[in-house]
N, C-alpha and C. Protein backbone atom coordinates (compact mmCIF):
# COMPACT_ATOMS: atom_id res chain seq x y z
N UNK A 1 0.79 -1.19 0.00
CA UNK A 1 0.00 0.00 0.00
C UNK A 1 0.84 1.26 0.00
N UNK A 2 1.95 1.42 0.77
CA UNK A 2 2.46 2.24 0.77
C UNK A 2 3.83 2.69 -0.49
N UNK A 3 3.48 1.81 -1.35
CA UNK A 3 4.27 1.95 -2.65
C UNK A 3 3.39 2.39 -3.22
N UNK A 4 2.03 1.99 -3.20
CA UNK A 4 1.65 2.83 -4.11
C UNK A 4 1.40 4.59 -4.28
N UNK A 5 1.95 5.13 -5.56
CA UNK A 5 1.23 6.48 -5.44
C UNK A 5 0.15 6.97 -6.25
N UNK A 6 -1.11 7.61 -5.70
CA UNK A 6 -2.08 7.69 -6.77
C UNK A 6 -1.64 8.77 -7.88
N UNK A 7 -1.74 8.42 -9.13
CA UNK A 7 -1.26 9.39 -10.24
C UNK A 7 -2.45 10.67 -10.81
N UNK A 8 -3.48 10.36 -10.16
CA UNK A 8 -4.09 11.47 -10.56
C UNK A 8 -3.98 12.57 -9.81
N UNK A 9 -3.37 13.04 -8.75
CA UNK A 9 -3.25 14.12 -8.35
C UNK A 9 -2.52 15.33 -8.87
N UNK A 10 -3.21 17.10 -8.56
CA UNK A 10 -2.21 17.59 -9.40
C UNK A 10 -1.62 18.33 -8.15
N UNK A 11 -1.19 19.38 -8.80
CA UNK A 11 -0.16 20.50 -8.30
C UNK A 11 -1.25 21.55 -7.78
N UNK A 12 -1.25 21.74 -6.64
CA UNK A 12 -1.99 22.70 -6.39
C UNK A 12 -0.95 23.84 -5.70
N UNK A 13 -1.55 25.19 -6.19
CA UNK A 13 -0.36 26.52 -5.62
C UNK A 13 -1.20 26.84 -4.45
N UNK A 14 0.12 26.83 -3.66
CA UNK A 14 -0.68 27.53 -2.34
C UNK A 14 -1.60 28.68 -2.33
N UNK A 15 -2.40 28.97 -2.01
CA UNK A 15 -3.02 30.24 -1.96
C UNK A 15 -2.44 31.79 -1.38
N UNK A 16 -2.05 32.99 -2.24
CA UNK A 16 -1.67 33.62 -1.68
C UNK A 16 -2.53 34.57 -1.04
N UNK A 17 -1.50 34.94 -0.01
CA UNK A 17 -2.43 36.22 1.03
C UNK A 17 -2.54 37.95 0.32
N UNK A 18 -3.18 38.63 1.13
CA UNK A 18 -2.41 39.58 0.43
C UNK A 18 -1.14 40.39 0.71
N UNK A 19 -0.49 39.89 1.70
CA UNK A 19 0.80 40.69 2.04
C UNK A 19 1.37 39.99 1.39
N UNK A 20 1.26 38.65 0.41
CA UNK A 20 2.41 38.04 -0.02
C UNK A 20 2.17 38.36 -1.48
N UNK A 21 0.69 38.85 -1.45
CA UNK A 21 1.14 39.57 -3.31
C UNK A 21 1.35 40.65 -3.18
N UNK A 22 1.32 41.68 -2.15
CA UNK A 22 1.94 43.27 -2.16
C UNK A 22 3.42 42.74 -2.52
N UNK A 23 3.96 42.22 -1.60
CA UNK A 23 5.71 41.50 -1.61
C UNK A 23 5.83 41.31 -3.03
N UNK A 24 5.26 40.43 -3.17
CA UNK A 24 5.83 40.04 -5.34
C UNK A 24 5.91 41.15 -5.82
N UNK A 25 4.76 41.87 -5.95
CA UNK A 25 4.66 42.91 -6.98
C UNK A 25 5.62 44.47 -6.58
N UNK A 26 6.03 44.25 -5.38
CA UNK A 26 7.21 45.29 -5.15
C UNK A 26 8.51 44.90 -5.11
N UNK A 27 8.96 43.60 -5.08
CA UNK A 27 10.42 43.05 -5.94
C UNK A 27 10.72 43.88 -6.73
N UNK A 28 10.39 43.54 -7.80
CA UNK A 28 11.15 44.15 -9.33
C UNK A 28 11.29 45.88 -8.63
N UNK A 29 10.42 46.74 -8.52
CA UNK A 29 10.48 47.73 -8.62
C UNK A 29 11.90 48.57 -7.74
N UNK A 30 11.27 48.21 -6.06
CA UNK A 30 12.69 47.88 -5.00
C UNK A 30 14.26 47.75 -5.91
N UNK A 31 14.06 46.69 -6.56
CA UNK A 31 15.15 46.13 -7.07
C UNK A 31 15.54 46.89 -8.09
N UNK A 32 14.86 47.70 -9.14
CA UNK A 32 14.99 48.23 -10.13
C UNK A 32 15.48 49.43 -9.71
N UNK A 33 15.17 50.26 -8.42
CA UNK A 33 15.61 51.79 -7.77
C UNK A 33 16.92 51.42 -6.84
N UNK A 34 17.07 50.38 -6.25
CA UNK A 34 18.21 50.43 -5.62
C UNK A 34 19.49 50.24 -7.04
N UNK A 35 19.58 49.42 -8.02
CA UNK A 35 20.27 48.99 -8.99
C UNK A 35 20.25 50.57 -9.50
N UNK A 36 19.79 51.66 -9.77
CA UNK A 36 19.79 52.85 -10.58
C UNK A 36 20.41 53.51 -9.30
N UNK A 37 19.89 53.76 -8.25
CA UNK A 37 20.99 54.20 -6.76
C UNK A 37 22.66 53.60 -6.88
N UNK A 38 22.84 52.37 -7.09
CA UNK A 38 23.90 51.66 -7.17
C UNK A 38 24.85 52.35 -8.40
N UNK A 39 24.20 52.96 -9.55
CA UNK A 39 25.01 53.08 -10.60
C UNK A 39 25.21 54.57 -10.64
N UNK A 40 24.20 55.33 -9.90
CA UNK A 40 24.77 56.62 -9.45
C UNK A 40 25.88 56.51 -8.77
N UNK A 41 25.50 55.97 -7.65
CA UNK A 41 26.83 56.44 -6.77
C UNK A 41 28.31 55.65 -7.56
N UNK A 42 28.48 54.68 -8.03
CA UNK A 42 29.25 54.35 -9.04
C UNK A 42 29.79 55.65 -9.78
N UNK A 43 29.09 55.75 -10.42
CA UNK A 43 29.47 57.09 -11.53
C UNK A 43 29.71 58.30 -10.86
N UNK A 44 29.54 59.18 -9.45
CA UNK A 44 29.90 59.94 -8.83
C UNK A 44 31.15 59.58 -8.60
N UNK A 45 31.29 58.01 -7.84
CA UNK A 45 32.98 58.07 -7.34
C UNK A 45 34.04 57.75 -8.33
N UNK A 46 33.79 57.78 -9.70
CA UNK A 46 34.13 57.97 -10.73
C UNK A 46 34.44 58.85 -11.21
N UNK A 47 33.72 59.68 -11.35
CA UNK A 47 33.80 60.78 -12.25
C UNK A 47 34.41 62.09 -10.95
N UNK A 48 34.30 61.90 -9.71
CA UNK A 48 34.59 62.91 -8.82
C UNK A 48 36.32 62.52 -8.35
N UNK A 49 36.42 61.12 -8.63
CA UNK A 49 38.08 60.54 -8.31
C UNK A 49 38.91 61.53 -9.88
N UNK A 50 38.76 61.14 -10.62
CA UNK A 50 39.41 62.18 -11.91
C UNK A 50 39.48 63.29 -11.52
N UNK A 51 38.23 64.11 -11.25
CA UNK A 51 37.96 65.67 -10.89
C UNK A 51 39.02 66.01 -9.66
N UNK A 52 39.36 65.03 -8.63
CA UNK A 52 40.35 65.46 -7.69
C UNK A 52 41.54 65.37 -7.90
N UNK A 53 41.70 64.37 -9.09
CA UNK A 53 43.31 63.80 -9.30
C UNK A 53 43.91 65.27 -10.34
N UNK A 54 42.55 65.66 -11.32
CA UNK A 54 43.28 67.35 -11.92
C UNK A 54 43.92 67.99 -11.05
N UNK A 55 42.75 68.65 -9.96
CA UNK A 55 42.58 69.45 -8.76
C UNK A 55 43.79 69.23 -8.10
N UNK A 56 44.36 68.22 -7.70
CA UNK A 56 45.44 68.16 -6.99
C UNK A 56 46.79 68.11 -7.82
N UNK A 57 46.73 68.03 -9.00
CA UNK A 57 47.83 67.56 -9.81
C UNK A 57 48.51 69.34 -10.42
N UNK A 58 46.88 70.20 -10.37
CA UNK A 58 47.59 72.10 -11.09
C UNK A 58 47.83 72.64 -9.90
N UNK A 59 47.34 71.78 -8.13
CA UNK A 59 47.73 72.74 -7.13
C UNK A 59 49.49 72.45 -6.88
N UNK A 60 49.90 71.07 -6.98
CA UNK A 60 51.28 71.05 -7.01
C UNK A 60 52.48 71.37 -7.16
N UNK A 61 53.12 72.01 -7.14
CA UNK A 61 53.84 73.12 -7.12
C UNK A 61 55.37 72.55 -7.15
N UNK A 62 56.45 72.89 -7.91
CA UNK A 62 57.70 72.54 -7.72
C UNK A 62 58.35 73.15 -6.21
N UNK A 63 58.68 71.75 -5.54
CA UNK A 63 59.08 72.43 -4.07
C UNK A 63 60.19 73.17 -3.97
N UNK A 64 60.20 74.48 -2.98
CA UNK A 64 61.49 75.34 -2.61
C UNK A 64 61.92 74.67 -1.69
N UNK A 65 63.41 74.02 -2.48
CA UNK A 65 64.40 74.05 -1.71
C UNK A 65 65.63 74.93 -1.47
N UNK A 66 65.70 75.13 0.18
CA UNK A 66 66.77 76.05 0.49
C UNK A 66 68.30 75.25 1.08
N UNK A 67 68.97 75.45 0.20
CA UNK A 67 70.42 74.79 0.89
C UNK A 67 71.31 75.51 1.84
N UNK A 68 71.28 74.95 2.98
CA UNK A 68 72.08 75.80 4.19
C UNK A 68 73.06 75.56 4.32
N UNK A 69 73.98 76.87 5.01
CA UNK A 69 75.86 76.08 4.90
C UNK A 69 76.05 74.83 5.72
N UNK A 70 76.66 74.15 5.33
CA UNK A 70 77.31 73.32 6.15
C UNK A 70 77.32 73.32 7.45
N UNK A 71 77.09 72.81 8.72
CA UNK A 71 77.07 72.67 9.93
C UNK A 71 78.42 71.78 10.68
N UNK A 72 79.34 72.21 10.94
CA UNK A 72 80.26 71.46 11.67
C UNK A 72 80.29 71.70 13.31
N UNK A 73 79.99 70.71 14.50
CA UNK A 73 80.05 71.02 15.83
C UNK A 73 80.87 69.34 16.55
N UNK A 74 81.38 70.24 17.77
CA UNK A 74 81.61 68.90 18.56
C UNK A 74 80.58 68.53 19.49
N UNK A 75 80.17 67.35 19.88
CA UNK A 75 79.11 66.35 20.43
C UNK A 75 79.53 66.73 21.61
N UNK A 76 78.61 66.42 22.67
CA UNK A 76 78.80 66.15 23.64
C UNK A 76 79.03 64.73 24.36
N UNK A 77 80.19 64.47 25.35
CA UNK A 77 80.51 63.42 25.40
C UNK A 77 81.07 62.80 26.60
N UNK A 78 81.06 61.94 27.53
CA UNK A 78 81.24 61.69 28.70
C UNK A 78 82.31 61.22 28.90
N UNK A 79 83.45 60.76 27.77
CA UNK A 79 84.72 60.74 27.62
C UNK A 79 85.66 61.82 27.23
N UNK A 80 86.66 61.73 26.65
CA UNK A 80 87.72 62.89 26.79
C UNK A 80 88.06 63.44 25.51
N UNK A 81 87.58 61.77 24.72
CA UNK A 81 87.90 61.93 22.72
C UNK A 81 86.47 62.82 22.56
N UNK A 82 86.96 63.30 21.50
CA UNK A 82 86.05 64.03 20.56
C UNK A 82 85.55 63.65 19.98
N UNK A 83 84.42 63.98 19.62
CA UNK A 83 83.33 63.48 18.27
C UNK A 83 82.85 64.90 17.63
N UNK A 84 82.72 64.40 16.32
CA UNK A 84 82.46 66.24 15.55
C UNK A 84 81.58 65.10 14.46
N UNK A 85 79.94 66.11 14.65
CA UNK A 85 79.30 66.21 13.31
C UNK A 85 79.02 67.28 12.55
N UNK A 86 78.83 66.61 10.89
CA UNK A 86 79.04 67.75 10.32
C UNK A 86 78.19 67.28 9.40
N UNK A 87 77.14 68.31 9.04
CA UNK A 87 75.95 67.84 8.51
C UNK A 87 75.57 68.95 7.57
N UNK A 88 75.08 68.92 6.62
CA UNK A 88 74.62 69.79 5.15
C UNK A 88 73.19 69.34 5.33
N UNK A 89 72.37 70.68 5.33
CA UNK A 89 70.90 70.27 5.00
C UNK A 89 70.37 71.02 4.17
N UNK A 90 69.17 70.43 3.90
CA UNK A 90 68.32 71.56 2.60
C UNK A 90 66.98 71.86 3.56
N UNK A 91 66.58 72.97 3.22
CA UNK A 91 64.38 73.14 4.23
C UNK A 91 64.24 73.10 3.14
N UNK A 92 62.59 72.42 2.75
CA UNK A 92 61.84 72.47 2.06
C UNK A 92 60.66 73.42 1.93
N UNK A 93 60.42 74.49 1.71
CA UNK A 93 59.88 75.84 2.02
C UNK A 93 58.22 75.53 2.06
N UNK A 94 56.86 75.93 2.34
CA UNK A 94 55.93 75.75 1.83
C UNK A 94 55.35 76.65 0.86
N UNK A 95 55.99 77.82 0.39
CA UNK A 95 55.49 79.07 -0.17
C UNK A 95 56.79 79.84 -0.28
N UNK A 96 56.83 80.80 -1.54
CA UNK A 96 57.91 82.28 -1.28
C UNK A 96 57.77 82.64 -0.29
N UNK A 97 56.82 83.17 0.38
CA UNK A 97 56.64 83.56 1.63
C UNK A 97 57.89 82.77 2.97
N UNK A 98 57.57 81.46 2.91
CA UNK A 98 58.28 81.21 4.08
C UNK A 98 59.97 80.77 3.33
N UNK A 99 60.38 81.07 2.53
CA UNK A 99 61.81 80.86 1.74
C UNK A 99 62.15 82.41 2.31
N UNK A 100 61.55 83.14 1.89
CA UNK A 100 61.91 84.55 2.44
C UNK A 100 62.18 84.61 3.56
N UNK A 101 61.19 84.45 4.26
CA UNK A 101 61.41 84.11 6.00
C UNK A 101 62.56 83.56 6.26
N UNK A 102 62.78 82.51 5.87
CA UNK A 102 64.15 81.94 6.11
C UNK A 102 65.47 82.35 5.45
N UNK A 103 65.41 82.85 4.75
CA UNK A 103 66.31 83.67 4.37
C UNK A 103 66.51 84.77 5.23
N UNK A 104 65.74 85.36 6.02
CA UNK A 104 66.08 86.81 6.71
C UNK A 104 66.32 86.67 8.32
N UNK A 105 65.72 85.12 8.41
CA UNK A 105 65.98 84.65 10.17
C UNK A 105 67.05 83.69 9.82
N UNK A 106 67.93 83.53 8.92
CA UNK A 106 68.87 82.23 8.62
C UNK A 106 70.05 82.55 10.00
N UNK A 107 70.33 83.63 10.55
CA UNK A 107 71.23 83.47 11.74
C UNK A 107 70.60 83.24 12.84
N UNK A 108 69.30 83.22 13.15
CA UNK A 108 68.79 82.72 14.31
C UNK A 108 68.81 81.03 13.39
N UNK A 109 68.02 80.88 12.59
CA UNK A 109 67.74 79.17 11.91
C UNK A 109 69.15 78.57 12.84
N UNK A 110 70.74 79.33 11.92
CA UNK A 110 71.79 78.53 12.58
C UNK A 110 72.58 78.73 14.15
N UNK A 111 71.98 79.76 14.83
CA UNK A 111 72.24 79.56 15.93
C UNK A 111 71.48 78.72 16.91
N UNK A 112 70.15 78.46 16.45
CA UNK A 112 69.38 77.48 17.06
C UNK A 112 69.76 76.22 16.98
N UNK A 113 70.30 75.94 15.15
CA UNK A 113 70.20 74.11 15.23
C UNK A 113 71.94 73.86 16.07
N UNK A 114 73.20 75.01 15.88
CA UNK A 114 74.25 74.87 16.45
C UNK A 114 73.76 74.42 18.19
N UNK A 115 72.87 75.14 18.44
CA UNK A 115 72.88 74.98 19.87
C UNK A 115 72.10 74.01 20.26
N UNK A 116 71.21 73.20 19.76
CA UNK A 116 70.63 71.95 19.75
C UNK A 116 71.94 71.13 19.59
N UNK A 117 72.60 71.19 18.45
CA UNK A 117 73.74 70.01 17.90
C UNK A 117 74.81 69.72 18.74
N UNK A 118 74.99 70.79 19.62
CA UNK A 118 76.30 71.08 20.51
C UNK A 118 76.01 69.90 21.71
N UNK A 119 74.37 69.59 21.83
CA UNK A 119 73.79 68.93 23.13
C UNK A 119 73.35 67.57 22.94
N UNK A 120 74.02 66.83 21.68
CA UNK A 120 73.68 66.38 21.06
C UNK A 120 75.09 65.20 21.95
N UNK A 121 74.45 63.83 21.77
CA UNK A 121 75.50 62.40 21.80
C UNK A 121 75.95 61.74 20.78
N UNK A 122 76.50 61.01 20.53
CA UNK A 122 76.87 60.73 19.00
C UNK A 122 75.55 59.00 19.42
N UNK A 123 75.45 58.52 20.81
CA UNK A 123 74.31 57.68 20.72
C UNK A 123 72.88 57.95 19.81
N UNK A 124 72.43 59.49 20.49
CA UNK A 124 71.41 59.97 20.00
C UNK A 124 71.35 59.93 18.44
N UNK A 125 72.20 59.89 17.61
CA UNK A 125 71.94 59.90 16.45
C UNK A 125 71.67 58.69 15.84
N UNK A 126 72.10 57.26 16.07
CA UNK A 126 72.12 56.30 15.99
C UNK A 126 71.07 55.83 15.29
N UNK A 127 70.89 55.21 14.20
CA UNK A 127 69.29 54.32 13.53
C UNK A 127 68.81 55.61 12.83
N UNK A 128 67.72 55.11 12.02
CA UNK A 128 66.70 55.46 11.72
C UNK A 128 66.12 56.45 12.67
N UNK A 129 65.70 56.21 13.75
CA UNK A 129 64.89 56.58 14.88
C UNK A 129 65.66 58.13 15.20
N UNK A 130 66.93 58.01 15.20
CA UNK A 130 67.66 59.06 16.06
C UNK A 130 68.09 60.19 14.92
N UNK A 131 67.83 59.25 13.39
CA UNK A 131 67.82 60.93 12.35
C UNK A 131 66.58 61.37 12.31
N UNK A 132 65.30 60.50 12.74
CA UNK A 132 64.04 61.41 12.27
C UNK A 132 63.78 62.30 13.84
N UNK A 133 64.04 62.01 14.57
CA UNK A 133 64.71 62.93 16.07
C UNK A 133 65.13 64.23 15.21
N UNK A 134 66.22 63.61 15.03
CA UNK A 134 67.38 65.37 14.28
C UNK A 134 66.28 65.96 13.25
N UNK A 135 65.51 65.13 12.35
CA UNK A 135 64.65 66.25 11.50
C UNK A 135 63.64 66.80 12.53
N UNK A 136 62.91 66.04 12.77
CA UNK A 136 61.42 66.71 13.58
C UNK A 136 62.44 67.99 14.95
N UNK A 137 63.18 67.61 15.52
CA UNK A 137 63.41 68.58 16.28
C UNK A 137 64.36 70.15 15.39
N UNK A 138 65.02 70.05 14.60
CA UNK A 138 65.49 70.64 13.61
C UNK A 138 64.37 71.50 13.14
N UNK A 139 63.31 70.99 12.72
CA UNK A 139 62.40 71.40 11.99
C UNK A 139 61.62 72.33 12.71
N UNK A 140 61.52 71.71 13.99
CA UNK A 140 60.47 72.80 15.13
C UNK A 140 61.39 73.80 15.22
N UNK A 141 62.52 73.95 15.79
CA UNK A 141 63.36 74.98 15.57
C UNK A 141 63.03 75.63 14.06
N UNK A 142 63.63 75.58 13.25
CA UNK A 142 63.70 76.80 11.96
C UNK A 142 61.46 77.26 12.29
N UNK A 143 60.86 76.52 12.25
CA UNK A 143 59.55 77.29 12.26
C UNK A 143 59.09 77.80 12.87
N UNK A 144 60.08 77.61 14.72
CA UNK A 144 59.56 78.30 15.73
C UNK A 144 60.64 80.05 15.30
N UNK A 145 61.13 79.93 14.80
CA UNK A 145 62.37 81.07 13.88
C UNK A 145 61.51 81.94 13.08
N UNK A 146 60.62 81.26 12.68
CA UNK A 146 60.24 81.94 10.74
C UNK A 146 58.63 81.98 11.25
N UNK A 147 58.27 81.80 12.05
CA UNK A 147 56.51 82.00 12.50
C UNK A 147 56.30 83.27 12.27
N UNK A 148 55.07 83.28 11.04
CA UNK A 148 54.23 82.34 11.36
C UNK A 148 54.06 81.38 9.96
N UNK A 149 55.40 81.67 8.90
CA UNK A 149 55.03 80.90 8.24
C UNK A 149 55.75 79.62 8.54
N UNK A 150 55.80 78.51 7.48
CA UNK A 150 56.33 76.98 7.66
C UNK A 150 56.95 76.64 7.02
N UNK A 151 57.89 76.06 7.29
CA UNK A 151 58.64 74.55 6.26
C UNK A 151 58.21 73.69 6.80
N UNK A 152 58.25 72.84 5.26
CA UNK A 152 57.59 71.53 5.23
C UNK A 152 58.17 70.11 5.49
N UNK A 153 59.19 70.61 5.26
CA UNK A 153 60.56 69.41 5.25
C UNK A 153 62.39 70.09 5.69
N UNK A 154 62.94 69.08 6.85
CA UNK A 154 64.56 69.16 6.77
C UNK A 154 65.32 67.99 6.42
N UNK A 155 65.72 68.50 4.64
CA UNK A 155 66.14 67.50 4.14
C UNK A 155 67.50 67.38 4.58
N UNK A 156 68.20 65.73 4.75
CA UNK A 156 69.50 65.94 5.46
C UNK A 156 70.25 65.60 4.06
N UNK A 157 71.10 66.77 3.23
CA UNK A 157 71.60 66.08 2.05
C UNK A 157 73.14 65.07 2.92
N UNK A 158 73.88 65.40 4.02
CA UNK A 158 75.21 64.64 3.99
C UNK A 158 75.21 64.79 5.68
N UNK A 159 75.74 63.97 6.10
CA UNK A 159 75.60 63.57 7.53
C UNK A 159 77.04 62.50 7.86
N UNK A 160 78.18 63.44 8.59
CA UNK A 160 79.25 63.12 8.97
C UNK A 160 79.50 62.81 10.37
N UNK A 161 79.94 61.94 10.98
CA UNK A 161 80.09 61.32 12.70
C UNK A 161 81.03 60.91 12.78
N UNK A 162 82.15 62.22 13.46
CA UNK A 162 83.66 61.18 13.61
C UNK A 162 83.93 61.20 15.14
């Protein structure tokens, strides 16, 4: 009995309610406004990524660099030998404005970094770690000099430790 199956039966569709034909009949549409939402915002971050890459590419500017004399000092040192660095740098200006500046405070610029350098260990310089020390503190010096404008960068072109 239980092998058998009767073959005349058909397919009957469930009966729908009506919240389940509101649901059908707002698929497609749902689907059709989010997909047109989707291809906007597509085409905004498209077309607005170009528009910034101009924008930033005519504000760019060939950077002022200023080359300063040469710096030669002796270290400070808890032994009796000497140590002398002697270091060449360039500032990287952000504007005429602050190239000027530094040009007209350049004997305070080098009496400041002399008197930082003088207090200086030949440890402290050591690695990676202990030249970006010498820029960032270098750097606060010349801008605390040239305020209120800025440099952007202290490039170290040559860096001597004997």
């Amino acid at each position: 009995m239980a092998d058998e199956i009767p073959h005349d039966l058909e397919f009957v569709e469930p009966a729908r309610t009506p919240a389940r034909q509101m649901r059908a009949k707002l698929v497609v549409p749902v689907s059709v406004v989010l997909l047109a939402i989707a291809v906007g915002v597509a085409y905004i971050a498209v077309t607005g990524r170009e528009k910034r890459v101009v924008t930033n590419a005519a504000s760019v500017s060939a950077p002022l660099l200023l080359d300063l004399p040469a710096i030669a000092v002796n270290l400070s040192t808890a032994d009796e030998r000497p140590r002398t660095l002697k270091l060449s740098l360039s500032l990287e200006a952000s504007d005429p404005a602050a190239a000027g500046a530094v040009q007209a405070a350049l004997p305070y610029v080098l009496d400041s970094f002399q008197t930082h350098l003088r207090e200086l260990r030949a440890a402290e310089l050591e690695g990676a770690a202990g030249m970006f020390r010498l820029r960032e503190e270098l750097m606060k010096r010349v801008n605390l000099a040239i305020a209120p404008s800025r440099v952007r960068a202290v490039l170290v072109r040559d860096i001597i430790l004997q």
